[in-house]
PDB file of N, CA and C in Angstrom:
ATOM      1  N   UNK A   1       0.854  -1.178   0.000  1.00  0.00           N
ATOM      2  CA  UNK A   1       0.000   0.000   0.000  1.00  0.00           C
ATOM      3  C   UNK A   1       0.894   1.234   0.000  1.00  0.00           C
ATOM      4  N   UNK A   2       0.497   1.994  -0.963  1.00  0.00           N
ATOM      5  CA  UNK A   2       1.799   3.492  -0.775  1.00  0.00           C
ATOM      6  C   UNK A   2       0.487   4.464  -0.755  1.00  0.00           C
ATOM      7  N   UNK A   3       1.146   6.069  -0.773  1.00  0.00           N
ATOM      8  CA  UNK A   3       0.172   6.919  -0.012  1.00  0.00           C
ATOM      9  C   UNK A   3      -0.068   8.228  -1.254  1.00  0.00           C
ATOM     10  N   UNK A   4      -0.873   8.482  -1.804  1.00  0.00           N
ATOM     11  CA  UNK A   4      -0.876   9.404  -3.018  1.00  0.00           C
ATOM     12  C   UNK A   4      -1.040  10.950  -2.497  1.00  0.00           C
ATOM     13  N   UNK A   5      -0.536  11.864  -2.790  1.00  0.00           N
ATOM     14  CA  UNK A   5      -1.395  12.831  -2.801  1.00  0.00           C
ATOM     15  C   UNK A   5      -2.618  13.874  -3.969  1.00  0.00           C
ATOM     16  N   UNK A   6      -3.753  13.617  -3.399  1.00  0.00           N
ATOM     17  CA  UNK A   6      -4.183  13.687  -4.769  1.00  0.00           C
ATOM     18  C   UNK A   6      -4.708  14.980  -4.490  1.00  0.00           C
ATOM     19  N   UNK A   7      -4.769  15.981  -6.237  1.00  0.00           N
ATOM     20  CA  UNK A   7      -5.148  17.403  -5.965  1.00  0.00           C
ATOM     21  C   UNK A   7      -6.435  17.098  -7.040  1.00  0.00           C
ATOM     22  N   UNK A   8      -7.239  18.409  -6.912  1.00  0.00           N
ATOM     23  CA  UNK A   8      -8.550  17.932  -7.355  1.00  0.00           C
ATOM     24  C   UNK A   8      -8.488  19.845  -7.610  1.00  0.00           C
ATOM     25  N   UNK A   9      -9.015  20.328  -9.240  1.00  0.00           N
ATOM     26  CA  UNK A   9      -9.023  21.726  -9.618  1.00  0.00           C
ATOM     27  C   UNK A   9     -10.103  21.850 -10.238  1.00  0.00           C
ATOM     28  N   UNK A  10     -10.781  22.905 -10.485  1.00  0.00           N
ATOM     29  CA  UNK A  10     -11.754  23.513 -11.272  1.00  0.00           C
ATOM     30  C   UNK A  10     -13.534  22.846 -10.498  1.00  0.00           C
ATOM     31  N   UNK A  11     -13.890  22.637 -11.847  1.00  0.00           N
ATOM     32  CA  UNK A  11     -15.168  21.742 -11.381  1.00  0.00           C
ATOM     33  C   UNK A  11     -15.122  20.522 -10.568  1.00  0.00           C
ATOM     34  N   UNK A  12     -13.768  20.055 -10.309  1.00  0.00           N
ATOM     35  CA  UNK A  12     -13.607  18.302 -10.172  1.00  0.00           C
ATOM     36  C   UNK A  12     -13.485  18.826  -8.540  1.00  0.00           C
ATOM     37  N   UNK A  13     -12.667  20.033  -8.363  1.00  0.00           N
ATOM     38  CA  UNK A  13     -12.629  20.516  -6.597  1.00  0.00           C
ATOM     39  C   UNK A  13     -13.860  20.779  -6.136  1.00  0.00           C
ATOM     40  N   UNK A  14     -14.968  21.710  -7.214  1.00  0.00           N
ATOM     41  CA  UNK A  14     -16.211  22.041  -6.646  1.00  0.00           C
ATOM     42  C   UNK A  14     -17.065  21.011  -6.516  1.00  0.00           C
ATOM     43  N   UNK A  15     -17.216  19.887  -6.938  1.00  0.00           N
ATOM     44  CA  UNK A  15     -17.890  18.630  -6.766  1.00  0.00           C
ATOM     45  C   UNK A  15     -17.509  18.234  -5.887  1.00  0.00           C
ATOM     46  N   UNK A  16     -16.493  17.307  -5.353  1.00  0.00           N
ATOM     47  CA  UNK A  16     -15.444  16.589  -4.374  1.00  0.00           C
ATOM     48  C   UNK A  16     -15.770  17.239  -3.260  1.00  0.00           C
ATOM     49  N   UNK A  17     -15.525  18.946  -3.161  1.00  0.00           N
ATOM     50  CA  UNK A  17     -15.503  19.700  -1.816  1.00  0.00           C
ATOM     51  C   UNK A  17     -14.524  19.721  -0.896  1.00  0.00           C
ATOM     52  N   UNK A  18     -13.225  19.164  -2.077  1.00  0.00           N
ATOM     53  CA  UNK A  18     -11.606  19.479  -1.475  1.00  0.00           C
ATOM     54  C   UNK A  18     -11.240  19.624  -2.579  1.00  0.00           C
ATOM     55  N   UNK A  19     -10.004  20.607  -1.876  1.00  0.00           N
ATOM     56  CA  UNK A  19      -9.177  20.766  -3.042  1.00  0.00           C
ATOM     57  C   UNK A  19      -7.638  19.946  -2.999  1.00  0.00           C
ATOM     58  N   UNK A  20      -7.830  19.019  -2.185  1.00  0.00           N
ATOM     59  CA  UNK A  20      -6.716  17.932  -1.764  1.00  0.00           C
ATOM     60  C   UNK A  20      -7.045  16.952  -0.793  1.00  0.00           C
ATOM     61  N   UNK A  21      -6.272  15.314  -0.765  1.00  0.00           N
ATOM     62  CA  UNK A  21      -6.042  14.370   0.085  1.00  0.00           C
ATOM     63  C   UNK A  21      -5.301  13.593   0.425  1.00  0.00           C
ATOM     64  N   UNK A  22      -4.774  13.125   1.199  1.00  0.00           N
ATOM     65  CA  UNK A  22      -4.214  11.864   0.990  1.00  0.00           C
ATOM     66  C   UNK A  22      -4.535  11.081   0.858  1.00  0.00           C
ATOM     67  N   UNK A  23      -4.238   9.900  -0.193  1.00  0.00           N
ATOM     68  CA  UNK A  23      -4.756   8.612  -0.396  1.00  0.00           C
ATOM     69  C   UNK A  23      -4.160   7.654  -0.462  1.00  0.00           C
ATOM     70  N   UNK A  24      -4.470   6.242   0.695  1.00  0.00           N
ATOM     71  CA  UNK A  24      -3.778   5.438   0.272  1.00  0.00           C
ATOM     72  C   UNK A  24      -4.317   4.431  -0.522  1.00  0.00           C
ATOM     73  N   UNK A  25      -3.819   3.324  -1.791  1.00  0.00           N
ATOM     74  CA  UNK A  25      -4.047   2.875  -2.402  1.00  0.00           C
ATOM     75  C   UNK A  25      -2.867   1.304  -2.929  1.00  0.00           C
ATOM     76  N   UNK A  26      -3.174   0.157  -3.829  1.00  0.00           N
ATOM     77  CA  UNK A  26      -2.235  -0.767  -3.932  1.00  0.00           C
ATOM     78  C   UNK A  26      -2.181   0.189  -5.366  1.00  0.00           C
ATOM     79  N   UNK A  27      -2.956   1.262  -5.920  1.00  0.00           N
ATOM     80  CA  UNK A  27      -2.973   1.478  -7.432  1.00  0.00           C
ATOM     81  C   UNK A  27      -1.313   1.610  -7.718  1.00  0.00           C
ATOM     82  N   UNK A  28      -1.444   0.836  -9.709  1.00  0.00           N
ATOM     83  CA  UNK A  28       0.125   1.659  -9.642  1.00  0.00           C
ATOM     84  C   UNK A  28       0.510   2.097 -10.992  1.00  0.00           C
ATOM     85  N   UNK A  29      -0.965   2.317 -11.589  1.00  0.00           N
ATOM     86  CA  UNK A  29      -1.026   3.295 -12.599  1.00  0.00           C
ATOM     87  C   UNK A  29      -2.043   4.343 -12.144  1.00  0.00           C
ATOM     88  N   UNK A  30      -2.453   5.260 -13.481  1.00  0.00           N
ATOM     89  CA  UNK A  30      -3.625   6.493 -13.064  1.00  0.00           C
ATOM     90  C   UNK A  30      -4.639   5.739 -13.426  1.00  0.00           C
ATOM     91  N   UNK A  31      -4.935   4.795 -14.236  1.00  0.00           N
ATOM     92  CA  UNK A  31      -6.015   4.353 -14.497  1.00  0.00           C
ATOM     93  C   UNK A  31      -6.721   3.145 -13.673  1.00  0.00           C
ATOM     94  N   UNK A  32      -5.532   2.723 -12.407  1.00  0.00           N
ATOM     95  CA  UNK A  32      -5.920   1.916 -11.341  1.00  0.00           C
ATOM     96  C   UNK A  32      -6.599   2.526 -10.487  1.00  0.00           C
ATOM     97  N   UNK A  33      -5.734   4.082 -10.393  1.00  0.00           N
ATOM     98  CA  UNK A  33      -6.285   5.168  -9.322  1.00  0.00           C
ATOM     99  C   UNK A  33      -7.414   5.537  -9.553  1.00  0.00           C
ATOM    100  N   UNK A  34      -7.809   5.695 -10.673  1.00  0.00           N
ATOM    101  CA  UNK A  34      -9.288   6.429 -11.331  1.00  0.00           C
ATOM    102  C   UNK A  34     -10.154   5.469 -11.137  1.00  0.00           C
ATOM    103  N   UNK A  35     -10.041   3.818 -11.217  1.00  0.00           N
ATOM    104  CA  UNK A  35     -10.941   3.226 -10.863  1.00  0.00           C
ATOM    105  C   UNK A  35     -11.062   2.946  -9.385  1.00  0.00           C
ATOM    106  N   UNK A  36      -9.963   3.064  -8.292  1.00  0.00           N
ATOM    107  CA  UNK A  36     -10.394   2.982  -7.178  1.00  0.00           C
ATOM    108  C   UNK A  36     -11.081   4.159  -6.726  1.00  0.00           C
ATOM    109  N   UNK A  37     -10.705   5.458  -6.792  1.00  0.00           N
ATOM    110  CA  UNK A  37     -11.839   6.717  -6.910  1.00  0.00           C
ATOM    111  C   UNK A  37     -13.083   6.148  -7.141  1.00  0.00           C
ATOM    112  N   UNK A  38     -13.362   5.810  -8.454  1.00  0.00           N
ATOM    113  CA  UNK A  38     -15.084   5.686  -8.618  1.00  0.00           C
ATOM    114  C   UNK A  38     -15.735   5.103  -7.832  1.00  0.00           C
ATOM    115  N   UNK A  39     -14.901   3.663  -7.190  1.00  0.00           N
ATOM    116  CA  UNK A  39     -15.391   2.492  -6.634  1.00  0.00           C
ATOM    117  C   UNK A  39     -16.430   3.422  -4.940  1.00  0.00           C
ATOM    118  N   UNK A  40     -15.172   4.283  -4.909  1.00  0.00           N
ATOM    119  CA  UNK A  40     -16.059   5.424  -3.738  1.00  0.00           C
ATOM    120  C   UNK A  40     -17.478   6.070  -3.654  1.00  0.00           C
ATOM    121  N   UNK A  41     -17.808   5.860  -4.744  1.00  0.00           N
ATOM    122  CA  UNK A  41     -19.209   6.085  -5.275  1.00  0.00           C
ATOM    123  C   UNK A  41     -19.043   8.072  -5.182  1.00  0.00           C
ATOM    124  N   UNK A  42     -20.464   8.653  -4.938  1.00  0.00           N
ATOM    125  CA  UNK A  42     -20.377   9.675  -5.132  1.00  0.00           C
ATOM    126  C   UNK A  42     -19.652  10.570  -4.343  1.00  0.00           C
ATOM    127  N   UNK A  43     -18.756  11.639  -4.853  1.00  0.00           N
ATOM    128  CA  UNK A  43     -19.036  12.349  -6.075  1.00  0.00           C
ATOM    129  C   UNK A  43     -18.450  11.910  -6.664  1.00  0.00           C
ATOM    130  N   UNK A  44     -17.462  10.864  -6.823  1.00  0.00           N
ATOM    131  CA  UNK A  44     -16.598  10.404  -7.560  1.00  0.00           C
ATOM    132  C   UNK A  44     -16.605  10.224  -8.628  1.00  0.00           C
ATOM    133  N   UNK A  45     -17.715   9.302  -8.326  1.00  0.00           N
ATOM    134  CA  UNK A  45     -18.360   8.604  -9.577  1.00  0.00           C
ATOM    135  C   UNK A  45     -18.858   9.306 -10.810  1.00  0.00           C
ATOM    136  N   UNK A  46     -19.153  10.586 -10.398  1.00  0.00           N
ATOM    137  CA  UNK A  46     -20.049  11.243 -11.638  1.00  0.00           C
ATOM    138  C   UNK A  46     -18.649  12.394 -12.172  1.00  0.00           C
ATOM    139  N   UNK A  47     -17.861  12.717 -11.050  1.00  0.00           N
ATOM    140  CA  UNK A  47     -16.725  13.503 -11.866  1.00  0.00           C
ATOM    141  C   UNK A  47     -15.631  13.197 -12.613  1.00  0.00           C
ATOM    142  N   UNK A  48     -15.287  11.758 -11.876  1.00  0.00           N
ATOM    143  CA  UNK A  48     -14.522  11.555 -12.614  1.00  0.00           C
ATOM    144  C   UNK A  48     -14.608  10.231 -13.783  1.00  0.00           C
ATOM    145  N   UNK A  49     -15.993   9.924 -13.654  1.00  0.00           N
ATOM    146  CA  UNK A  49     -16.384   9.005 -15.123  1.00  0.00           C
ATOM    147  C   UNK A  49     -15.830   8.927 -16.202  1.00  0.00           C
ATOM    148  N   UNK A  50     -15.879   7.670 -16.211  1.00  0.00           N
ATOM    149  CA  UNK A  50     -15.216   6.988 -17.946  1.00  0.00           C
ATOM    150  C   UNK A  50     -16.013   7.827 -18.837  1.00  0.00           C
ATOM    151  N   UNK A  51     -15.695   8.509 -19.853  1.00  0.00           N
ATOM    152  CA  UNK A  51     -16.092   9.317 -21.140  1.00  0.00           C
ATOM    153  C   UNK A  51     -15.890  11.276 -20.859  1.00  0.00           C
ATOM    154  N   UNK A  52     -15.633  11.347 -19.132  1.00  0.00           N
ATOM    155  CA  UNK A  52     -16.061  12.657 -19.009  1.00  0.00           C
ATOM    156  C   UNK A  52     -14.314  13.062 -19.250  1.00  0.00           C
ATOM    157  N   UNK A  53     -14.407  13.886 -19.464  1.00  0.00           N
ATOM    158  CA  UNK A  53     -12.840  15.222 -20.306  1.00  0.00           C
ATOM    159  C   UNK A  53     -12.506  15.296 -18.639  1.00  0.00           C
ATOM    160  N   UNK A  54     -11.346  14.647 -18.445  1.00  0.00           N
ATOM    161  CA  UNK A  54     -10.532  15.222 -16.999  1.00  0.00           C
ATOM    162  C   UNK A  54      -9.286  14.771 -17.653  1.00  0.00           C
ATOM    163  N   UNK A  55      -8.457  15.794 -17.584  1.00  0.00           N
ATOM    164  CA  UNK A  55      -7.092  15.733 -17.622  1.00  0.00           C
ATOM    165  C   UNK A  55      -6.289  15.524 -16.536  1.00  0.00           C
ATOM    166  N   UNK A  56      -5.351  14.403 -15.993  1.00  0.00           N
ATOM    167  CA  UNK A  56      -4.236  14.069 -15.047  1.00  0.00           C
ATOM    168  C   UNK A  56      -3.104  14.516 -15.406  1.00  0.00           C
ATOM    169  N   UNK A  57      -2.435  14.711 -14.111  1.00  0.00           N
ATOM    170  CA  UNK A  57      -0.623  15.103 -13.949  1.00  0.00           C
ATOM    171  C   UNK A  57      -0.367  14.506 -12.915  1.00  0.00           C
ATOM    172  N   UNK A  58       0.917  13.890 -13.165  1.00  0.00           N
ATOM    173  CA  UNK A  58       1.777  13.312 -11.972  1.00  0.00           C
ATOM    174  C   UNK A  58       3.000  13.666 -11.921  1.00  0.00           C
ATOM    175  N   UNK A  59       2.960  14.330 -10.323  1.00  0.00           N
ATOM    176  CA  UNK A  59       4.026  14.891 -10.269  1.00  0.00           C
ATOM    177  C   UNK A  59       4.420  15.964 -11.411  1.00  0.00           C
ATOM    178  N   UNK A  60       3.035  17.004 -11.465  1.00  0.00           N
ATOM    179  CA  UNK A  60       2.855  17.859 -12.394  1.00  0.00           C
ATOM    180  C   UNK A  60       3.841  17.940 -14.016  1.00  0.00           C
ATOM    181  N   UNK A  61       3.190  16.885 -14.412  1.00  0.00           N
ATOM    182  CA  UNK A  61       3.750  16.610 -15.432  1.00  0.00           C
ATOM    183  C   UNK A  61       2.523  15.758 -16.224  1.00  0.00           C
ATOM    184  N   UNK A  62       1.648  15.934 -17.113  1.00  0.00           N
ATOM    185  CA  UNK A  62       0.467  15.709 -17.804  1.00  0.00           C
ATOM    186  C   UNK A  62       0.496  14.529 -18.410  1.00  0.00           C
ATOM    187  N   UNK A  63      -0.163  13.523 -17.635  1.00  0.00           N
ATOM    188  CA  UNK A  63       0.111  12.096 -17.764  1.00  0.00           C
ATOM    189  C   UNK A  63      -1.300  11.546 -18.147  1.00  0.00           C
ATOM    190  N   UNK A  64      -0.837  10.354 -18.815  1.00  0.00           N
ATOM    191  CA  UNK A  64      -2.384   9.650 -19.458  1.00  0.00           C
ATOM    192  C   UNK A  64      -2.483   8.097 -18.614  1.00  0.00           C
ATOM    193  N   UNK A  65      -3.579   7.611 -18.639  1.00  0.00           N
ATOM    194  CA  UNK A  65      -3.984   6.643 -17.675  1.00  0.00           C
ATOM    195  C   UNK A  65      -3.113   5.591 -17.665  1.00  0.00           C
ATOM    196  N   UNK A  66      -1.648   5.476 -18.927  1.00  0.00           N
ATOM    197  CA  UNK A  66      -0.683   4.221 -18.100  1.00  0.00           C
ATOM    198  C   UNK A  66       0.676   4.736 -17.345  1.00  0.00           C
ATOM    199  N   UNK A  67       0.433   6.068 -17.083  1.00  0.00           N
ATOM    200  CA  UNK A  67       1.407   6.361 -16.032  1.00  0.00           C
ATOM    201  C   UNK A  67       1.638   5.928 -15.066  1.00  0.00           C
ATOM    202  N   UNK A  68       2.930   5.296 -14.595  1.00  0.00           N
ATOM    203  CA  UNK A  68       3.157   4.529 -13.263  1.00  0.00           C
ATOM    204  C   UNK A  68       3.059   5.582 -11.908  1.00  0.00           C
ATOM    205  N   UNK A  69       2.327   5.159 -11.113  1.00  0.00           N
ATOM    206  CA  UNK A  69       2.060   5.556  -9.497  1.00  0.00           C
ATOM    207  C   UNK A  69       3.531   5.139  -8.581  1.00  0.00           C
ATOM    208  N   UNK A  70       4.194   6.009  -8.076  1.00  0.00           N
ATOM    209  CA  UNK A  70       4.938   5.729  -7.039  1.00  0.00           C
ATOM    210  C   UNK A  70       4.783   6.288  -5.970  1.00  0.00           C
ATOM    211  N   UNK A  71       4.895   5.530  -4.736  1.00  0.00           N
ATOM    212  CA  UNK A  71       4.360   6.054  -3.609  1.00  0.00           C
ATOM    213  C   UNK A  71       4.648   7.867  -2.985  1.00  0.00           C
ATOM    214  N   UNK A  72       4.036   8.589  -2.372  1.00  0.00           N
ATOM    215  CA  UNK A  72       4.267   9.608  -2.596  1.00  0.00           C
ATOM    216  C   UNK A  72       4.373  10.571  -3.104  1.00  0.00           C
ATOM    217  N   UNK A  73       3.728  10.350  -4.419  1.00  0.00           N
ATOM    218  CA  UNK A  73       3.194  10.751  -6.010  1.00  0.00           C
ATOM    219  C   UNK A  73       2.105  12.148  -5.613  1.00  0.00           C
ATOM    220  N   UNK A  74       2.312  13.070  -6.650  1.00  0.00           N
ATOM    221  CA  UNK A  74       1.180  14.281  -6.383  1.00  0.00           C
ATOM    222  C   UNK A  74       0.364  13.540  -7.503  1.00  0.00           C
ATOM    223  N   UNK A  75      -0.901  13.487  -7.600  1.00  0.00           N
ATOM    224  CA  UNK A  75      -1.552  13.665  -8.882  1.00  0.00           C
ATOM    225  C   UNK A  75      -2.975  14.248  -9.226  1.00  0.00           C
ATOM    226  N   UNK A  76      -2.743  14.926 -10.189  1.00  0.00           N
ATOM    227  CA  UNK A  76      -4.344  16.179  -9.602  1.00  0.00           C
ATOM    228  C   UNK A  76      -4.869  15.788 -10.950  1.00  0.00           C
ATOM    229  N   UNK A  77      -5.833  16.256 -10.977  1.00  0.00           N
ATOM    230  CA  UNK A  77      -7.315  15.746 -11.907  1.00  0.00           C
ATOM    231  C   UNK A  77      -8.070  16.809 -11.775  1.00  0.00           C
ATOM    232  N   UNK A  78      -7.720  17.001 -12.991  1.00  0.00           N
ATOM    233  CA  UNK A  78      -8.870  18.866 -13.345  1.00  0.00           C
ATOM    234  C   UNK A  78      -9.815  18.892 -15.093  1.00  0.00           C
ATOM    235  N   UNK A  79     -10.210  19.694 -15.238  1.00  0.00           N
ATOM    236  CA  UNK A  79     -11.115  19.920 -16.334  1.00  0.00           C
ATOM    237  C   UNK A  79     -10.137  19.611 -17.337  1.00  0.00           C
ATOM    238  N   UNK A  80     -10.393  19.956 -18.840  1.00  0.00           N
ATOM    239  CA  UNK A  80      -9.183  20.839 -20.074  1.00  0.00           C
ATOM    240  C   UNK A  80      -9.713  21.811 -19.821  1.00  0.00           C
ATOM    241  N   UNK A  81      -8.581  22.901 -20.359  1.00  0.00           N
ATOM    242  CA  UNK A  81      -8.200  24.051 -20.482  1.00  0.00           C
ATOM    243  C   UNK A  81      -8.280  24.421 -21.552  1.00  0.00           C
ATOM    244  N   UNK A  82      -9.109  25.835 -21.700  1.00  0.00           N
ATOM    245  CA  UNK A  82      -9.099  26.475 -23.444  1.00  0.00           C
ATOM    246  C   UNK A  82      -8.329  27.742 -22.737  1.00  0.00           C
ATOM    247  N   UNK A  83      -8.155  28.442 -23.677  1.00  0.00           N
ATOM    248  CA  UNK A  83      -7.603  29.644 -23.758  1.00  0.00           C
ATOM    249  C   UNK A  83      -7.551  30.593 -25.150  1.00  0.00           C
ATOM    250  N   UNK A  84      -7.153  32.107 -24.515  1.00  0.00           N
ATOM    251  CA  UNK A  84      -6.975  32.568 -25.609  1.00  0.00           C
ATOM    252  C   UNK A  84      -6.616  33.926 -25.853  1.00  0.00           C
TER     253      UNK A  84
END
């Protein structure tokens, strides 16, 4: 079991109702992590759902769901970003 810290921005913080946690988990990709999240049921479940647009970083660095988890890992989960 290692210990994540997970950050949560935009709409994904205003749902959740943090804007951070610690988590511990056996996950040891993002896409292990994303499914133990859901398994939490709500709000989880509805923000961070399979099909919905959330972009991950680990260890602020913009990672896609086979990024490896190492213990002690930041990884935040926020909207996309437009700009202009």
């Amino acid at each position: 079991m290692k210990t994540l810290q997970l950050r949560y921005f935009a709409s994904i913080r205003e749902a959740i109702g943090s804007g951070s946690e610690a988590f511990a988990t056996e996950a040891g990709t993002v896409a292990e992590l994303r499914e133990a999240l859901l398994a939490r049921g709500e709000p989880y479940a509805s923000c961070l759902a399979r099909g919905r647009a959330v972009r991950t970083a680990v260890n602020q660095v913009l990672s896609d769901d086979s990024a490896v988890l190492e213990a002690g890992a930041e990884v935040a989960f926020f909207p996309p970003v437009t700009g202009g």
